[in-house]
Each structure stands twice: as structure tokens, then as C-alpha cells.
N, C-alpha and C. Protein backbone atom coordinates (compact mmCIF):
# COMPACT_ATOMS: atom_id res chain seq x y z
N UNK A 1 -22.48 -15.42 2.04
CA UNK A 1 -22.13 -15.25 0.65
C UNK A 1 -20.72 -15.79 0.43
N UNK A 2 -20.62 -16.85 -0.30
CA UNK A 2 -19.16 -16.90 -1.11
C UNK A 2 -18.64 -16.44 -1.78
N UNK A 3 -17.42 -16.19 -1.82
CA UNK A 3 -16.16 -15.76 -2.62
C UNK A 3 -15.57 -16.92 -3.33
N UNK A 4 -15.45 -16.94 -4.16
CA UNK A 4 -14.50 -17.76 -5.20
C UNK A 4 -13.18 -17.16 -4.97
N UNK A 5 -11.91 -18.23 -4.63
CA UNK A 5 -10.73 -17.72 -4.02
C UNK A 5 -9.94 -17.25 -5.43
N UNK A 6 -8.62 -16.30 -5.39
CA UNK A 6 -8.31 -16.11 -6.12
C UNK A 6 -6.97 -17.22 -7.08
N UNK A 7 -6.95 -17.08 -8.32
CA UNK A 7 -6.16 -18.21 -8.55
C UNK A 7 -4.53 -17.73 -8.11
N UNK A 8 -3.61 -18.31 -8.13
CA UNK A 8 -2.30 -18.34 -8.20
C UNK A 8 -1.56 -16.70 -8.63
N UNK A 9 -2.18 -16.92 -9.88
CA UNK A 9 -1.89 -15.84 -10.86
C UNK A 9 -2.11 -14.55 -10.38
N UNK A 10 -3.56 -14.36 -9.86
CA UNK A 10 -4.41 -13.60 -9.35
C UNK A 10 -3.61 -12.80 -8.01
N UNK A 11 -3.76 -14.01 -7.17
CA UNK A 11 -2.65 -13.13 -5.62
C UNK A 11 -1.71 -12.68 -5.75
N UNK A 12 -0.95 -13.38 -6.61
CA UNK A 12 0.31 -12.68 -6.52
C UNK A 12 0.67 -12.00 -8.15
N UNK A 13 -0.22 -10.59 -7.92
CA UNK A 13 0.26 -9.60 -9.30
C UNK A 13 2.20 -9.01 -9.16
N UNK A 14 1.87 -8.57 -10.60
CA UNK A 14 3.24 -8.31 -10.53
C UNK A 14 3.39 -6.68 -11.50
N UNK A 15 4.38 -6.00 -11.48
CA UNK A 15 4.35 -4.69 -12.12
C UNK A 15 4.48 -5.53 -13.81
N UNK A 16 4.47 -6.35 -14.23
CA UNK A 16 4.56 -6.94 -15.39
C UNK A 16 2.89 -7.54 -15.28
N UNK A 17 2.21 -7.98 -14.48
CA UNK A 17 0.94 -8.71 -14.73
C UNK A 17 -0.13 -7.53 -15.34
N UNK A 18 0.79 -6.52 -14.37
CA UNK A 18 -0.41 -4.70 -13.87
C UNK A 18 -0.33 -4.59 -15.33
N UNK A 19 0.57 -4.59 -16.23
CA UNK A 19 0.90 -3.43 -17.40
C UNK A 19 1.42 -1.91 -16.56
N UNK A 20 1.12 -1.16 -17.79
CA UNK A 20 1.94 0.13 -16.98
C UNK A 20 0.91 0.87 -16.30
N UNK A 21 1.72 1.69 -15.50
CA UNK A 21 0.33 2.63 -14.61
C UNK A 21 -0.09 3.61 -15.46
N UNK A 22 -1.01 3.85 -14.80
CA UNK A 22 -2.13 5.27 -15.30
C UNK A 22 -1.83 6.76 -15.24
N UNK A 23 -1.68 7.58 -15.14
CA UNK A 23 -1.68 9.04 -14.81
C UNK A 23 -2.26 9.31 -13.38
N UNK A 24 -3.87 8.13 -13.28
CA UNK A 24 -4.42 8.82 -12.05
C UNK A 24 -3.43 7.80 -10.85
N UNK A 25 -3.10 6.62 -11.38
CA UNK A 25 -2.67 5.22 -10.58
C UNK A 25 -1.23 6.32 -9.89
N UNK A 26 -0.45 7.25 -10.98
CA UNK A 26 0.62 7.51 -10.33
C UNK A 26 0.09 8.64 -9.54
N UNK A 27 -0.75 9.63 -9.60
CA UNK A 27 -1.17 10.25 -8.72
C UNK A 27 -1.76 9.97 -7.53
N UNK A 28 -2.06 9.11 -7.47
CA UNK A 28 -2.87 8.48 -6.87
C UNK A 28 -1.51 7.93 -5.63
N UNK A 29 -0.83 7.35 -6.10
CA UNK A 29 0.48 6.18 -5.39
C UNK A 29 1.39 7.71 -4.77
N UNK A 30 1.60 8.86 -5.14
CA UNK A 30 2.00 10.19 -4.83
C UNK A 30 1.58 10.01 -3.77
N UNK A 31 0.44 10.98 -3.71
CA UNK A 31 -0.65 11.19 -2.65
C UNK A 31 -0.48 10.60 -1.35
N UNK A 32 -0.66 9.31 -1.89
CA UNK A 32 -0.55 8.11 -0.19
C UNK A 32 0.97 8.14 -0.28
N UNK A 33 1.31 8.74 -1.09
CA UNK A 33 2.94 8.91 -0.26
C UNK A 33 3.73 9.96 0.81
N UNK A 34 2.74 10.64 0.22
CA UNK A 34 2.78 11.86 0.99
C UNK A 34 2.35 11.70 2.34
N UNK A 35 1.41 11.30 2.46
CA UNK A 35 0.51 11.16 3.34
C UNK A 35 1.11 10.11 4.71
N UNK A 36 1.79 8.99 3.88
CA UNK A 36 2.13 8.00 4.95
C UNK A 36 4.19 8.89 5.30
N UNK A 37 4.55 9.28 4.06
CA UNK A 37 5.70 10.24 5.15
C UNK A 37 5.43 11.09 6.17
N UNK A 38 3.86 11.91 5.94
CA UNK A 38 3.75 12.89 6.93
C UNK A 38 3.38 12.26 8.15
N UNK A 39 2.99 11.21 8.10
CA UNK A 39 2.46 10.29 9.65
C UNK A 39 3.33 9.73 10.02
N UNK A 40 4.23 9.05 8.99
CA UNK A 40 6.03 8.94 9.65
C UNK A 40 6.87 9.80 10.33
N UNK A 41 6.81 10.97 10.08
CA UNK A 41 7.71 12.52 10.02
C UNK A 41 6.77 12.53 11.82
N UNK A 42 5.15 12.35 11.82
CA UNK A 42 5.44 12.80 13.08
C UNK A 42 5.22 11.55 14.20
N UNK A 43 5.55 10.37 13.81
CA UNK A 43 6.07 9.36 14.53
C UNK A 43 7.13 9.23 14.99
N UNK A 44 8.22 9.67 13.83
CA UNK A 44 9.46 9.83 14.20
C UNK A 44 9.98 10.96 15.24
N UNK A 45 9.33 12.21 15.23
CA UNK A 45 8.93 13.19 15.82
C UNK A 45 8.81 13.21 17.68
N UNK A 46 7.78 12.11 17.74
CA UNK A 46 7.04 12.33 18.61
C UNK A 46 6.76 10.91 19.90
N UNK A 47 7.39 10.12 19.29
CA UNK A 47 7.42 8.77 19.91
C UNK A 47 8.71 8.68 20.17
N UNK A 48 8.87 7.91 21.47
CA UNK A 48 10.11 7.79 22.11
C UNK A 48 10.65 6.74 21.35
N UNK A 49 12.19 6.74 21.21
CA UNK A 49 12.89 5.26 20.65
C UNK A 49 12.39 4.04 21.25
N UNK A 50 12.64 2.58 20.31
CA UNK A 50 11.94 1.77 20.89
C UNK A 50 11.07 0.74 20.06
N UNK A 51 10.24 0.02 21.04
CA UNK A 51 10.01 -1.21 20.56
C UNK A 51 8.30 -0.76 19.46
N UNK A 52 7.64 -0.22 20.16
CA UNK A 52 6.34 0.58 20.15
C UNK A 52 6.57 1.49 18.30
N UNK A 53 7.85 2.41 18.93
CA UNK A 53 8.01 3.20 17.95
C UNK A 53 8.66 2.25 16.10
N UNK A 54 8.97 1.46 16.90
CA UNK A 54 9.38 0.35 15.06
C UNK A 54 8.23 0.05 14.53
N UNK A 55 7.34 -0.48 15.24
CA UNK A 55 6.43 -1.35 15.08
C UNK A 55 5.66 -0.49 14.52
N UNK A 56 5.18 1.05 15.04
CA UNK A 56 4.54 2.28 14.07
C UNK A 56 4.96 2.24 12.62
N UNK A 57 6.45 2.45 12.92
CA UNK A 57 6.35 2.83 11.14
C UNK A 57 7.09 1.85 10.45
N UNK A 58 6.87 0.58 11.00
CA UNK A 58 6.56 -1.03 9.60
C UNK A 58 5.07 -0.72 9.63
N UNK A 59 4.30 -0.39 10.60
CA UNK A 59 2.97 -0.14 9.90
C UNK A 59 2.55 0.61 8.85
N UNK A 60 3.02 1.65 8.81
CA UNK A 60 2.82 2.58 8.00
C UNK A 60 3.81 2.41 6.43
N UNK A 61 4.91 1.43 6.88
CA UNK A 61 5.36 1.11 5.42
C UNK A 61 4.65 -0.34 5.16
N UNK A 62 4.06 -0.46 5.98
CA UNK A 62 3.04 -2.14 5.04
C UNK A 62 1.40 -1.17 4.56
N UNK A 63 1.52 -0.25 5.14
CA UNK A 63 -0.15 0.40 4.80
C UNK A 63 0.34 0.91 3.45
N UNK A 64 1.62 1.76 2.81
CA UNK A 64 2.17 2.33 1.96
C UNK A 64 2.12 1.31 0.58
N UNK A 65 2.87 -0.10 1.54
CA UNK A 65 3.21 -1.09 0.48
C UNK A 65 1.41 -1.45 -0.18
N UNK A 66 0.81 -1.80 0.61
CA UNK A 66 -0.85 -2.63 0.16
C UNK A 66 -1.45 -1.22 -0.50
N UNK A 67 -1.28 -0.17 0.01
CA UNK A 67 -2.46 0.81 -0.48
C UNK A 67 -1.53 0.91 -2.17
N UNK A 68 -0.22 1.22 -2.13
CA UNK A 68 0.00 0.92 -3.78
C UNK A 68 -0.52 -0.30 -4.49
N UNK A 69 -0.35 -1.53 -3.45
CA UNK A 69 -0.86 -2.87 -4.20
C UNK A 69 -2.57 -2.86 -4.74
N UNK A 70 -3.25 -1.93 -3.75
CA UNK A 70 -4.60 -1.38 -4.16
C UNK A 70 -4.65 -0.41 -5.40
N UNK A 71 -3.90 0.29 -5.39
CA UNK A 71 -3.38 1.21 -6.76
C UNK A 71 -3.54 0.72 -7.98
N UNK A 72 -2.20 -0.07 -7.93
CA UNK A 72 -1.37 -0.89 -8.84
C UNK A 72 -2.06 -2.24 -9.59
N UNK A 73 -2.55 -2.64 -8.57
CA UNK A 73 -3.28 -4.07 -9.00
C UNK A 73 -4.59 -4.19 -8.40
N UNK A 74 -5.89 -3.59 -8.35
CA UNK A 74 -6.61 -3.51 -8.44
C UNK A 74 -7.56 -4.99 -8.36
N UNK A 75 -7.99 -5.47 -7.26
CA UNK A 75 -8.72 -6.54 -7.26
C UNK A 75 -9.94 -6.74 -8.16
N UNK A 76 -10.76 -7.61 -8.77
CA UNK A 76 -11.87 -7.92 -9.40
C UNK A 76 -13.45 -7.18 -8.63
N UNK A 77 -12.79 -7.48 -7.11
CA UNK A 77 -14.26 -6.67 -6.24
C UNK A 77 -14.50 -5.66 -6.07
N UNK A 78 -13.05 -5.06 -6.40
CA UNK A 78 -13.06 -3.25 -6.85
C UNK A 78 -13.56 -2.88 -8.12
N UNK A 79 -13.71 -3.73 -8.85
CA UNK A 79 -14.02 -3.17 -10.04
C UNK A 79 -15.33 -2.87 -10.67
């Protein structure tokens, strides 16, 4: 099955492309906030200093960053 790629416009949304958020969009962007501090809190916690331990939580702030970009800007295949 093909996908038709997205245009220009399309990939790269912007908090001006989004319009403003929703009630549920900010509840929603909360939530996974919560959620990715508490898996930070026990990364930071629980993992020794180090190369291993950075690399955890840029993960968890790129999962933070995309799951708002899922929020926020909402692809066509979600819809």
C-alpha cells in the first residue's frame, strides 16, 4: 500500500499552523508530562552516571517532544 508523502507544509507543523490547543490537547500534553517526569525521576534515581544514563533521558525528552507533536499536530492518518 502507498502513502502519498507529506508536503513541505505538512512535516513541518508549527504552534501557528496547529491554531490553538484544545482543553483535551492540553490535558492530554499534562498527562504525558507527568508520566515522562516520573520515568525520568526514576532514571535519574536509579541509573548510575554516565553514558547509558544520558542517552535514557534524551529518550524520554524526544518521546515527550513527538508524543506532544502527536497532540499538537495531529497527522491526516490519525484522523
Amino acid at each position: 500500500m502507498s502513502h502519498a508523502s507529506p508536503s513541505i507544509e505538512e512535516r513541518f507543523p508549527t504552534s501557528v499552523s496547529a491554531g490553538p490547543p484544545t482543553d483535551e490537547q492540553k490535558a492530554a500534553s499534562k498527562e504525558l508530562r507527568v508520566a515522562v517526569v516520573h520515568a525520568a525521576a526514576a532514571v535519574e534515581r536509579l541509573v548510575p552516571a554516565g553514558r547509558d544514563k544520558s542517552i535514557a533521558l534524551t529518550a524520554l525528552e524526544d518521546a515527550l517532544m513527538r508524543g506532544n507533536r502527536g497532540i499538537f499536530n495531529p497527522s491526516k492518518e490519525n484522523s
